[in-house]
N, C-alpha and C. Protein backbone atom coordinates (compact mmCIF):
# COMPACT_ATOMS: atom_id res chain seq x y z
N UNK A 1 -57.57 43.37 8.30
CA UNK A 1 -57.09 42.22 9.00
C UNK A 1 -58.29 41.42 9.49
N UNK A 2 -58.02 40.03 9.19
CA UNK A 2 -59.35 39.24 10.06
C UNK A 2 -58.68 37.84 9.62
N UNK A 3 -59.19 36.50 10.19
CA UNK A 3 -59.20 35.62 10.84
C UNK A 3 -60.17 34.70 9.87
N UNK A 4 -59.46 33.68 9.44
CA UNK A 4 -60.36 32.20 9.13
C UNK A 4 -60.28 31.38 10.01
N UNK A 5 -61.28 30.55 10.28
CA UNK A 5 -60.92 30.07 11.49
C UNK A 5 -61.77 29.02 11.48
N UNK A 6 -61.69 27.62 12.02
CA UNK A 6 -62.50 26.48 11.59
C UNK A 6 -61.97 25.42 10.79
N UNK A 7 -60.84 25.64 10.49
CA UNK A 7 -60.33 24.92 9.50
C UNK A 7 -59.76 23.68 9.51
N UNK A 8 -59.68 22.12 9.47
CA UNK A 8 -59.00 20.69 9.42
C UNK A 8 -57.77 21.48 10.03
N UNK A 9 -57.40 20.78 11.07
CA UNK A 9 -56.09 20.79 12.02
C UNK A 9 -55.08 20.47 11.04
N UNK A 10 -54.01 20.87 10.74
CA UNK A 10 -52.98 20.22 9.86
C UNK A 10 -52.02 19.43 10.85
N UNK A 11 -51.17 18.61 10.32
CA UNK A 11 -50.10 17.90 10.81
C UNK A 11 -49.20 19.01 11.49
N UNK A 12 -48.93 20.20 11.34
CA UNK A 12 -48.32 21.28 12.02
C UNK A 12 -48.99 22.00 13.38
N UNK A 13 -50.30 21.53 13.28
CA UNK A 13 -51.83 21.81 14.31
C UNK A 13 -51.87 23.24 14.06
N UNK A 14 -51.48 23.81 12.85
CA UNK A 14 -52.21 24.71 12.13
C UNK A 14 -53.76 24.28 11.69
N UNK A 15 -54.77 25.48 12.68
CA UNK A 15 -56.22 25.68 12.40
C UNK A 15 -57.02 26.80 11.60
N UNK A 16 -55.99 27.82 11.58
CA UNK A 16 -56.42 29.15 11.28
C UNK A 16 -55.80 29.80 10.53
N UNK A 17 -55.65 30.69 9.65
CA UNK A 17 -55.78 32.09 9.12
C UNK A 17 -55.72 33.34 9.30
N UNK A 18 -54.30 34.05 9.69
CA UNK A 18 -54.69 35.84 9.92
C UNK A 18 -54.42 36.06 8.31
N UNK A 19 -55.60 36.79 8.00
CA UNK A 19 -55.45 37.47 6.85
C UNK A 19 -55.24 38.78 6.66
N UNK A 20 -54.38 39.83 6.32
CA UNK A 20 -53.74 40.88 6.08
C UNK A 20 -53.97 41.53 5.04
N UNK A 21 -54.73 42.61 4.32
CA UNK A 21 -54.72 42.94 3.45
C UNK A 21 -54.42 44.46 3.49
N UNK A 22 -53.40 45.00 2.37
CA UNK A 22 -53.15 46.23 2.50
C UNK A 22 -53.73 46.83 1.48
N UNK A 23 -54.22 48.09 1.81
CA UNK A 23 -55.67 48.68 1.39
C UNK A 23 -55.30 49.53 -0.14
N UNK A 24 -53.67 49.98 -0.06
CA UNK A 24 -53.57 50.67 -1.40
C UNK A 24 -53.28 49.62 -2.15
N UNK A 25 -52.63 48.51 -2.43
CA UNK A 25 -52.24 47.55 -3.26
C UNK A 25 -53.27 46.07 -3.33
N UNK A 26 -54.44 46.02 -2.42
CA UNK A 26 -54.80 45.21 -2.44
C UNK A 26 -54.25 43.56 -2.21
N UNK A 27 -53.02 44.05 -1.66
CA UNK A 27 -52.14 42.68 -1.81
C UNK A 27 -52.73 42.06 -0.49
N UNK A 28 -52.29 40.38 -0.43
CA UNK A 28 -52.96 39.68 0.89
C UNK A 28 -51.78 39.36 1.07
N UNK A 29 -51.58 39.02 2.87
CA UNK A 29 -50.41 37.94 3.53
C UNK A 29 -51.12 37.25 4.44
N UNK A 30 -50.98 35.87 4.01
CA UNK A 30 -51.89 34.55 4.80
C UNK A 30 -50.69 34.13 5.64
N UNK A 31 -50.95 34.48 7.22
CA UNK A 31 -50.01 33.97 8.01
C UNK A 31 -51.02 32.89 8.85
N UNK A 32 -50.42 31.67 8.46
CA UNK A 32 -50.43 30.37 10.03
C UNK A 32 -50.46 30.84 11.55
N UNK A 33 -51.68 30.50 12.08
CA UNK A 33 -52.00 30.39 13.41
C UNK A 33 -53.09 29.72 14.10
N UNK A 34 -53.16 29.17 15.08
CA UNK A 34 -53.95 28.47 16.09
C UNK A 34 -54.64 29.27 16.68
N UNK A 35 -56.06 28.56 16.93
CA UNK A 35 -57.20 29.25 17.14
C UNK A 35 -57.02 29.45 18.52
N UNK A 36 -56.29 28.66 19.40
CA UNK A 36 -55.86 29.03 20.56
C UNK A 36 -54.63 30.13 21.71
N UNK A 37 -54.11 30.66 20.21
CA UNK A 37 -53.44 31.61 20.08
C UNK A 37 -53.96 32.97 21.45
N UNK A 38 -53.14 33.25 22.39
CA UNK A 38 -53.51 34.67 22.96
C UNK A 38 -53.39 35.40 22.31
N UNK A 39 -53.61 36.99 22.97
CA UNK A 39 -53.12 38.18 22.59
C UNK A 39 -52.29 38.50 22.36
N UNK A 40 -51.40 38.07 23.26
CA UNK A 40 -49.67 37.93 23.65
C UNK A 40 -48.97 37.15 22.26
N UNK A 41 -49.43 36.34 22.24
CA UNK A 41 -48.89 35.45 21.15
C UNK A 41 -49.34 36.08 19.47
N UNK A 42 -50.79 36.34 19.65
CA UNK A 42 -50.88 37.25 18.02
C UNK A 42 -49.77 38.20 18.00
N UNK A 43 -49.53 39.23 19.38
CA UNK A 43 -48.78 39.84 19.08
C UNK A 43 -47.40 39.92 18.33
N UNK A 44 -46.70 39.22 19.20
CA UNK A 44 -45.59 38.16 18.84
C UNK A 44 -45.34 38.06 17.45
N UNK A 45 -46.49 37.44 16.83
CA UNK A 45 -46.71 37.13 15.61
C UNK A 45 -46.59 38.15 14.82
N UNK A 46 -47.74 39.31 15.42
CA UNK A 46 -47.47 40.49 14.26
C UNK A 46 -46.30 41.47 14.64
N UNK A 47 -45.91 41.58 15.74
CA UNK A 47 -44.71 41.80 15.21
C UNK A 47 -43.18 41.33 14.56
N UNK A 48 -43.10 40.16 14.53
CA UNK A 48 -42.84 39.58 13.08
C UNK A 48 -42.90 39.12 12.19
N UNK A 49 -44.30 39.66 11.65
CA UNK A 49 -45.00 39.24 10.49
C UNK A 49 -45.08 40.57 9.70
N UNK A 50 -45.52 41.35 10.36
CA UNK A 50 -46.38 42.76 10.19
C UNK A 50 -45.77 43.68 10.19
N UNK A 51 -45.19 44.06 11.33
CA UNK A 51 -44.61 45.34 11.98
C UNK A 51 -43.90 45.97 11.45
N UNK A 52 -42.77 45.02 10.64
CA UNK A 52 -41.99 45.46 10.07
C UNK A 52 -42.42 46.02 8.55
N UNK A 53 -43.71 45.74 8.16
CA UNK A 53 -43.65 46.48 6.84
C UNK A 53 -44.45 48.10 7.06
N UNK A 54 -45.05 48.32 8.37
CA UNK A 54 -45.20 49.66 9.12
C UNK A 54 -46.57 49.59 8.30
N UNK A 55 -47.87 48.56 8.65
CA UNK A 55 -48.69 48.49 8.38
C UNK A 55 -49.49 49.20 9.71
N UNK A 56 -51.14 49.28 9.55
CA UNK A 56 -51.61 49.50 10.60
C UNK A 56 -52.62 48.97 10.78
N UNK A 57 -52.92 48.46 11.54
CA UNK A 57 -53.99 47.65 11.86
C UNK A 57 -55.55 48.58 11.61
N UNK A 58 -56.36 47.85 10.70
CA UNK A 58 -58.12 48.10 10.92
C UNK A 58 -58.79 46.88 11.24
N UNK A 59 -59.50 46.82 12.15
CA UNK A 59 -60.03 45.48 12.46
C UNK A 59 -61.62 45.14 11.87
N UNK A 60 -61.85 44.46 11.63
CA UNK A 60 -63.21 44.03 10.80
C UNK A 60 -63.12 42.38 10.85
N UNK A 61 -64.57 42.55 11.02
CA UNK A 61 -65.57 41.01 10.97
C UNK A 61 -66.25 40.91 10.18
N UNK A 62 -66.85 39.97 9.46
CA UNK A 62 -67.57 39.68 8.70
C UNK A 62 -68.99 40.05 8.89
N UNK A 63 -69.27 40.24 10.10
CA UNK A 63 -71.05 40.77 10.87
C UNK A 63 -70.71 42.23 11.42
N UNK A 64 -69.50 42.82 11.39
CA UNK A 64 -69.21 44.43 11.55
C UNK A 64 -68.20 45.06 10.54
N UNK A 65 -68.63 45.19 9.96
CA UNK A 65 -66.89 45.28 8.74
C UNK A 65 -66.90 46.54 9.02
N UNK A 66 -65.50 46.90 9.49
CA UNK A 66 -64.94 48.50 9.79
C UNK A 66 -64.34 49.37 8.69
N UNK A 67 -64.11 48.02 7.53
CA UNK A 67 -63.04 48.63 6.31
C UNK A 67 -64.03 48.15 5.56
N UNK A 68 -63.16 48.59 4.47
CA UNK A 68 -64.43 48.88 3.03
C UNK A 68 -64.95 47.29 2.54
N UNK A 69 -64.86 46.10 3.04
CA UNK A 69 -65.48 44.88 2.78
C UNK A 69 -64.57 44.18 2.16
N UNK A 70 -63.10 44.58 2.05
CA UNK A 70 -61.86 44.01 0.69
C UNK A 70 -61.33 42.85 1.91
N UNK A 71 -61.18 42.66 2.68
CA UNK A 71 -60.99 41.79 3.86
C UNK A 71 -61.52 40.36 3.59
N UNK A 72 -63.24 40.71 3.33
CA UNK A 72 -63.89 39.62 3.31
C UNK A 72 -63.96 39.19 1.87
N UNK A 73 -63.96 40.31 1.13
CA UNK A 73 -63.95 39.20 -0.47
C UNK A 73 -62.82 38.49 -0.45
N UNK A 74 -61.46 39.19 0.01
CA UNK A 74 -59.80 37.95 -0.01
C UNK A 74 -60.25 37.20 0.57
N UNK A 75 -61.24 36.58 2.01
CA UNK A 75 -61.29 35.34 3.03
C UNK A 75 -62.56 34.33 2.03
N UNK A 76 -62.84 35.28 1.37
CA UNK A 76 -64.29 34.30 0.36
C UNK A 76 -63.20 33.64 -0.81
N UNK A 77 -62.30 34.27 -0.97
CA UNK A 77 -61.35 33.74 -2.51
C UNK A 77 -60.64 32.68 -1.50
N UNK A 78 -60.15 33.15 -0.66
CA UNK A 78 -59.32 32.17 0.13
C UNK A 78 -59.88 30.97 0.50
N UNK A 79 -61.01 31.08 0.80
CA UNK A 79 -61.85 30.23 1.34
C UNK A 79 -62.05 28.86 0.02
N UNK A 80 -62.11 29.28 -0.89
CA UNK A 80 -62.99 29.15 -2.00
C UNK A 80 -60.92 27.89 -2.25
N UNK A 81 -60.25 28.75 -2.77
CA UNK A 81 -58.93 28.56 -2.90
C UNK A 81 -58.69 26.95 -2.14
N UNK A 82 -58.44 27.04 -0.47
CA UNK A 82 -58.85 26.27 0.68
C UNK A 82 -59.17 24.90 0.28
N UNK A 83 -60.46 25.24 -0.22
CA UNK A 83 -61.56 23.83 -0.47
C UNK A 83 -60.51 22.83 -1.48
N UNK A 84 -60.39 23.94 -2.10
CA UNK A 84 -59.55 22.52 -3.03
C UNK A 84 -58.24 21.92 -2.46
N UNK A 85 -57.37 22.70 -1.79
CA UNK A 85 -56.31 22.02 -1.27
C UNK A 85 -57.01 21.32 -0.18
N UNK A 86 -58.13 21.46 0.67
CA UNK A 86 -58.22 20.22 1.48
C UNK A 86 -58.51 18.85 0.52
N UNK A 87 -59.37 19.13 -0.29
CA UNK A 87 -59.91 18.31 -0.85
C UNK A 87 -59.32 17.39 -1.52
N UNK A 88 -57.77 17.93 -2.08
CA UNK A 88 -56.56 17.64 -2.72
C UNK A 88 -55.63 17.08 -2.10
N UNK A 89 -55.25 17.94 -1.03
CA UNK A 89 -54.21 17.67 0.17
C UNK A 89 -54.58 16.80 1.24
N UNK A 90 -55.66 17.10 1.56
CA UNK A 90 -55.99 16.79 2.84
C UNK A 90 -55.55 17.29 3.84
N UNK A 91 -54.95 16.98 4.81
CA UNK A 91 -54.46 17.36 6.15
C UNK A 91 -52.98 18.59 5.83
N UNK A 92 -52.63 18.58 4.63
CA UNK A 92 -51.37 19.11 4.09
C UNK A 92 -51.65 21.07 3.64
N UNK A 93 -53.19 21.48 3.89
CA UNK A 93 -53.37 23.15 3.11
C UNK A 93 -52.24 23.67 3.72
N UNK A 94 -51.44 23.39 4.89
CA UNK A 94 -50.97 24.97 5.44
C UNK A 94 -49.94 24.70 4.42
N UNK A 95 -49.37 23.45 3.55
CA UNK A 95 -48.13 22.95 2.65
C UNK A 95 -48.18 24.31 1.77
N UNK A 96 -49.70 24.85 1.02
CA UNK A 96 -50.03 25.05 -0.08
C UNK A 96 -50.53 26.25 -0.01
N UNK A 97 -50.22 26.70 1.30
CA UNK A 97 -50.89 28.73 1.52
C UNK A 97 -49.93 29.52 0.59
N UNK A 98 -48.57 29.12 0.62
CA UNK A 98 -47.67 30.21 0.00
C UNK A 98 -48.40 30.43 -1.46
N UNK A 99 -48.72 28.79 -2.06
CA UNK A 99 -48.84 29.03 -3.52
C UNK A 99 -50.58 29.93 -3.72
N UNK A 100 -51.06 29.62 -2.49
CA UNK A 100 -52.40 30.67 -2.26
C UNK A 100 -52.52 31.71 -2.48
N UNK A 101 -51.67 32.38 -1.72
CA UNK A 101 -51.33 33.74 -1.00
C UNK A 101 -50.79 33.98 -3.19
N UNK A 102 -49.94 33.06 -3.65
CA UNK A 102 -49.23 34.20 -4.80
C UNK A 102 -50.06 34.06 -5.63
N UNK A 103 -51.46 32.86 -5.88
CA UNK A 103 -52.11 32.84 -6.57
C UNK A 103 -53.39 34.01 -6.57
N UNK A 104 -53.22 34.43 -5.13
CA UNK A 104 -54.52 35.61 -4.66
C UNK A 104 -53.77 37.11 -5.16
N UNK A 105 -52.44 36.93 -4.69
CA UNK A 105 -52.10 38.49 -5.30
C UNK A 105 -51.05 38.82 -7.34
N UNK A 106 -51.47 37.40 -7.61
CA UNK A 106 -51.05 37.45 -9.24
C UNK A 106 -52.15 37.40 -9.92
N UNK A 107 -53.18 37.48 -9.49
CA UNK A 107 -54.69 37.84 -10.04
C UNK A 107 -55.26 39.39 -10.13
N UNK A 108 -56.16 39.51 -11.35
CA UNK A 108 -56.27 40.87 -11.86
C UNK A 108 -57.40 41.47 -10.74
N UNK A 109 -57.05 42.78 -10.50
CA UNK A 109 -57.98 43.25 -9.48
C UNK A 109 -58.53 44.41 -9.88
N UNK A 110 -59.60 44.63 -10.40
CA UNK A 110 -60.62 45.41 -11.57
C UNK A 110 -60.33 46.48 -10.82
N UNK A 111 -60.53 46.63 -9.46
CA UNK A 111 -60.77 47.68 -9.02
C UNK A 111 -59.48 49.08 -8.58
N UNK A 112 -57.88 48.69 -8.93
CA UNK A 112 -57.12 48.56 -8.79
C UNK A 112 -56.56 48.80 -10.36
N UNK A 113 -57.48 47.89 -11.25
CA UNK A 113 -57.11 47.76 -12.56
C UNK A 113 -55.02 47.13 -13.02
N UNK A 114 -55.23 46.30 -11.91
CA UNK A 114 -53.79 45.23 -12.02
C UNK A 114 -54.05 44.24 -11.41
N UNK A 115 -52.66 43.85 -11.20
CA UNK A 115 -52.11 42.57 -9.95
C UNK A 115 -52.22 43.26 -8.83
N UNK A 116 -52.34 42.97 -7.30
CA UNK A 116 -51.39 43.64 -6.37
C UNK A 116 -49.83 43.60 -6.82
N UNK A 117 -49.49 42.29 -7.43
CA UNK A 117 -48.04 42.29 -6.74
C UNK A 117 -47.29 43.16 -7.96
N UNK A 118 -48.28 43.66 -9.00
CA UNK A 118 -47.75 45.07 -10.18
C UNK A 118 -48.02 46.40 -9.21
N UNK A 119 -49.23 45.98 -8.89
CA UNK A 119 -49.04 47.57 -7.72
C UNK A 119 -48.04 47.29 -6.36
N UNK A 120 -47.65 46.80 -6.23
CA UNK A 120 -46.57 46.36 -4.96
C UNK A 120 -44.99 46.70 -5.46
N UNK A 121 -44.90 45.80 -6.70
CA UNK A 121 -43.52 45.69 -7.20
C UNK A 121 -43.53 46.52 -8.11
N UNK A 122 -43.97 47.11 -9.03
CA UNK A 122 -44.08 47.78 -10.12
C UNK A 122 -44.24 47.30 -11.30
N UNK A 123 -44.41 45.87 -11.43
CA UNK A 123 -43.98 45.16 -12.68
C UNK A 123 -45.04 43.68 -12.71
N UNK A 124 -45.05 42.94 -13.65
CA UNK A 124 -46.11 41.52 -13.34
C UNK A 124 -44.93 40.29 -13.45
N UNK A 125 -45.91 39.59 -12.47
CA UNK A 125 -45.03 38.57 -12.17
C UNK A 125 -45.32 37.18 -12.66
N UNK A 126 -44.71 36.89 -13.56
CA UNK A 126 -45.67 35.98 -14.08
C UNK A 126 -45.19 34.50 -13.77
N UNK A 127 -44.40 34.24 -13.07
CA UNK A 127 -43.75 32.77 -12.58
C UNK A 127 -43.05 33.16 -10.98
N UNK A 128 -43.38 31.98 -10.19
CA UNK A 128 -42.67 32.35 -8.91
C UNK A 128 -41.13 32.27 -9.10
N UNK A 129 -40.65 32.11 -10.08
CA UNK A 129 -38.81 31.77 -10.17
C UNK A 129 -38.61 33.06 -10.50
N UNK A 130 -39.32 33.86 -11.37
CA UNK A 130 -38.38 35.16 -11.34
C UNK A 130 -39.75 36.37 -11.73
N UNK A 131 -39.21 37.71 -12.08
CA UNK A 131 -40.04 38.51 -11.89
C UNK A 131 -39.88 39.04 -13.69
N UNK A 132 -39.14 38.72 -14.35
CA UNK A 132 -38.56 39.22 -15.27
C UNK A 132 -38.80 37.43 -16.80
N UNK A 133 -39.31 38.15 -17.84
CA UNK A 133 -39.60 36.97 -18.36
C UNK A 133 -38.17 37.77 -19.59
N UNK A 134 -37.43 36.68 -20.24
CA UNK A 134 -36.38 36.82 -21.21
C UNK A 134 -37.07 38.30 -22.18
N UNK A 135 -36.25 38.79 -22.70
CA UNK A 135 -36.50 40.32 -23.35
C UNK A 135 -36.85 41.53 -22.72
N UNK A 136 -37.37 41.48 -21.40
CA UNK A 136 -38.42 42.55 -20.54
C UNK A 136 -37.42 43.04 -20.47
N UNK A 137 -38.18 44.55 -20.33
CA UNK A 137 -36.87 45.91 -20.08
C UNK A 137 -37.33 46.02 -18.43
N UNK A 138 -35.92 46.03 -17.97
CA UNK A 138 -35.55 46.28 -16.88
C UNK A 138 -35.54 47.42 -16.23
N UNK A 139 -36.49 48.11 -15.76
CA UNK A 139 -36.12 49.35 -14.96
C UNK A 139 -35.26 49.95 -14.14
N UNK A 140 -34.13 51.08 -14.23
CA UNK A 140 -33.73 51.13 -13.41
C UNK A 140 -33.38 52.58 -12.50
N UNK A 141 -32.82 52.74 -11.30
CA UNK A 141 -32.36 53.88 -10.31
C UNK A 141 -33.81 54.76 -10.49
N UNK A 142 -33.76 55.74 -11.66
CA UNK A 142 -34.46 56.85 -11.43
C UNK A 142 -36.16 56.60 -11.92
N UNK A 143 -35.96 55.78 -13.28
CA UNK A 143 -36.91 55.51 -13.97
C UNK A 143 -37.83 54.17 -13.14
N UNK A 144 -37.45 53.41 -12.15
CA UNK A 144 -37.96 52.86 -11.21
C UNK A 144 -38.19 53.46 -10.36
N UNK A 145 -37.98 54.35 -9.59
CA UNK A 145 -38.98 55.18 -8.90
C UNK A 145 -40.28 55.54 -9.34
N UNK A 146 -39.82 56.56 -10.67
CA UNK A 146 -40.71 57.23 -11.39
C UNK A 146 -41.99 56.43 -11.54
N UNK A 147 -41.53 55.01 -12.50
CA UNK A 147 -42.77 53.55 -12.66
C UNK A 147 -43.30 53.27 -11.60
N UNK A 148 -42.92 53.53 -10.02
CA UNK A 148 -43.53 53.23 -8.79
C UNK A 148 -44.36 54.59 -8.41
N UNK A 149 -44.00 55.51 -8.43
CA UNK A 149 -44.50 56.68 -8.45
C UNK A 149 -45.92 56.59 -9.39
N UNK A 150 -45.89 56.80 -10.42
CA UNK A 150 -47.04 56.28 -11.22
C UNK A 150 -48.02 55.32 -10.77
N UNK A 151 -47.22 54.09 -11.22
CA UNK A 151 -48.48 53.44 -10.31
C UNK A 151 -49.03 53.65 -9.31
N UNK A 152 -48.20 54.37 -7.92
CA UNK A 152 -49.79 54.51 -6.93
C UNK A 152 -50.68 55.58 -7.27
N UNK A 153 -50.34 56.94 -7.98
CA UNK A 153 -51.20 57.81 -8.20
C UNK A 153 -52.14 56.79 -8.83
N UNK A 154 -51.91 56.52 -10.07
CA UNK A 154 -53.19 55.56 -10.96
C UNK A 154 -53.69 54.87 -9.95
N UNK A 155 -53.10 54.00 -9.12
CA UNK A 155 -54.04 53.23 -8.51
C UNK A 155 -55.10 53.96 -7.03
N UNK A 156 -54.55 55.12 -6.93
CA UNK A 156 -55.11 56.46 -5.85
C UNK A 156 -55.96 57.13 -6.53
N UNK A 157 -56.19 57.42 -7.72
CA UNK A 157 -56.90 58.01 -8.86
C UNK A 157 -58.37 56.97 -8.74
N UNK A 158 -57.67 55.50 -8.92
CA UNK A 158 -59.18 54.68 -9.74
C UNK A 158 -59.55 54.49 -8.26
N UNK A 159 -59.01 54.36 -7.13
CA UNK A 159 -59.92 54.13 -5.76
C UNK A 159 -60.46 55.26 -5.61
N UNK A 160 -60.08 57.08 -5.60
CA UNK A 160 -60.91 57.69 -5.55
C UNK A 160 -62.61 57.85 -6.18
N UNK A 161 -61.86 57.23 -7.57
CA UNK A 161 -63.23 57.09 -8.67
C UNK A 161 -64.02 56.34 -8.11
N UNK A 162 -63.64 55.08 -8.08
CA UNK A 162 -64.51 53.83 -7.61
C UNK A 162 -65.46 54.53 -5.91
């Protein structure tokens, strides 16, 4: 978990960035917030942002990183991502985080050796309208477990390696 922060005020007076990354899937969630935000109020936030997917918080900075550094490469892609919707949008990025956020976790992650959202969902997603492109075999009851099952060992396997 960590924080962009600095960012063109949007028309919503969205300034900031909590960035979320969960450590077996590599997946990110870019939630909207103000740099003026309390404690009280992050809270707030993460618990209905967060809480409910029974994540746990590691905290890291960019000048102390507590977790393995995957924090700051998502806020460097994000960052990177960012530039162009200001540059594009202008005052409009917070319009264009969702398509961020699916463009950061429908990207191949070497280290992981997928998508997140194949290690998340079990499957690749290759359009935001559906998850399933015409012909794909459909997994189902037992044999969808099993395909979820699999994937995290493999992906518990190549993080041990790595």
């Amino acid at each position: 978990m960590d924080f962009v922060v600095g960012l063109p005020k949007t028309l919503g007076k969205f300034d900031s960035i909590w960035v979320v990354v969960d450590k077996l899937t590599k997946s990110a969630h870019f939630i909207l917030v103000r740099i003026y935000y309390n404690a009280e109020k992050l809270a707030k936030v993460y618990v209905k942002e967060i809480d409910e997917l029974g994540t746990q918080l590691n905290f890291s900075t960019s000048l102390h990183p507590q977790t393995d550094g995957h924090s700051e490469r998502t806020i460097q892609v994000l960052e990177d991502m960012l530039r162009t919707c200001v540059i594009d949008f202008g005052g409009h990025w917070d319009k264009f985080l969702p398509l961020c956020e699916f463009s950061y976790n429908n990207s191949y992650h070497s280290n992981i050796d997928m998508t997140p959202f194949e290690a998340l969902y079990g499957r690749v997603c290759r359009s935001l309208i559906g998850w399933f492109e015409a012909g794909d075999v459909k997994p189902l009851g037992v044999y969808l477990v099993k395909d979820a099952q699999d994937k995290v060992r493999s992906i518990q396997a190549k993080l041990i390696a790595a």
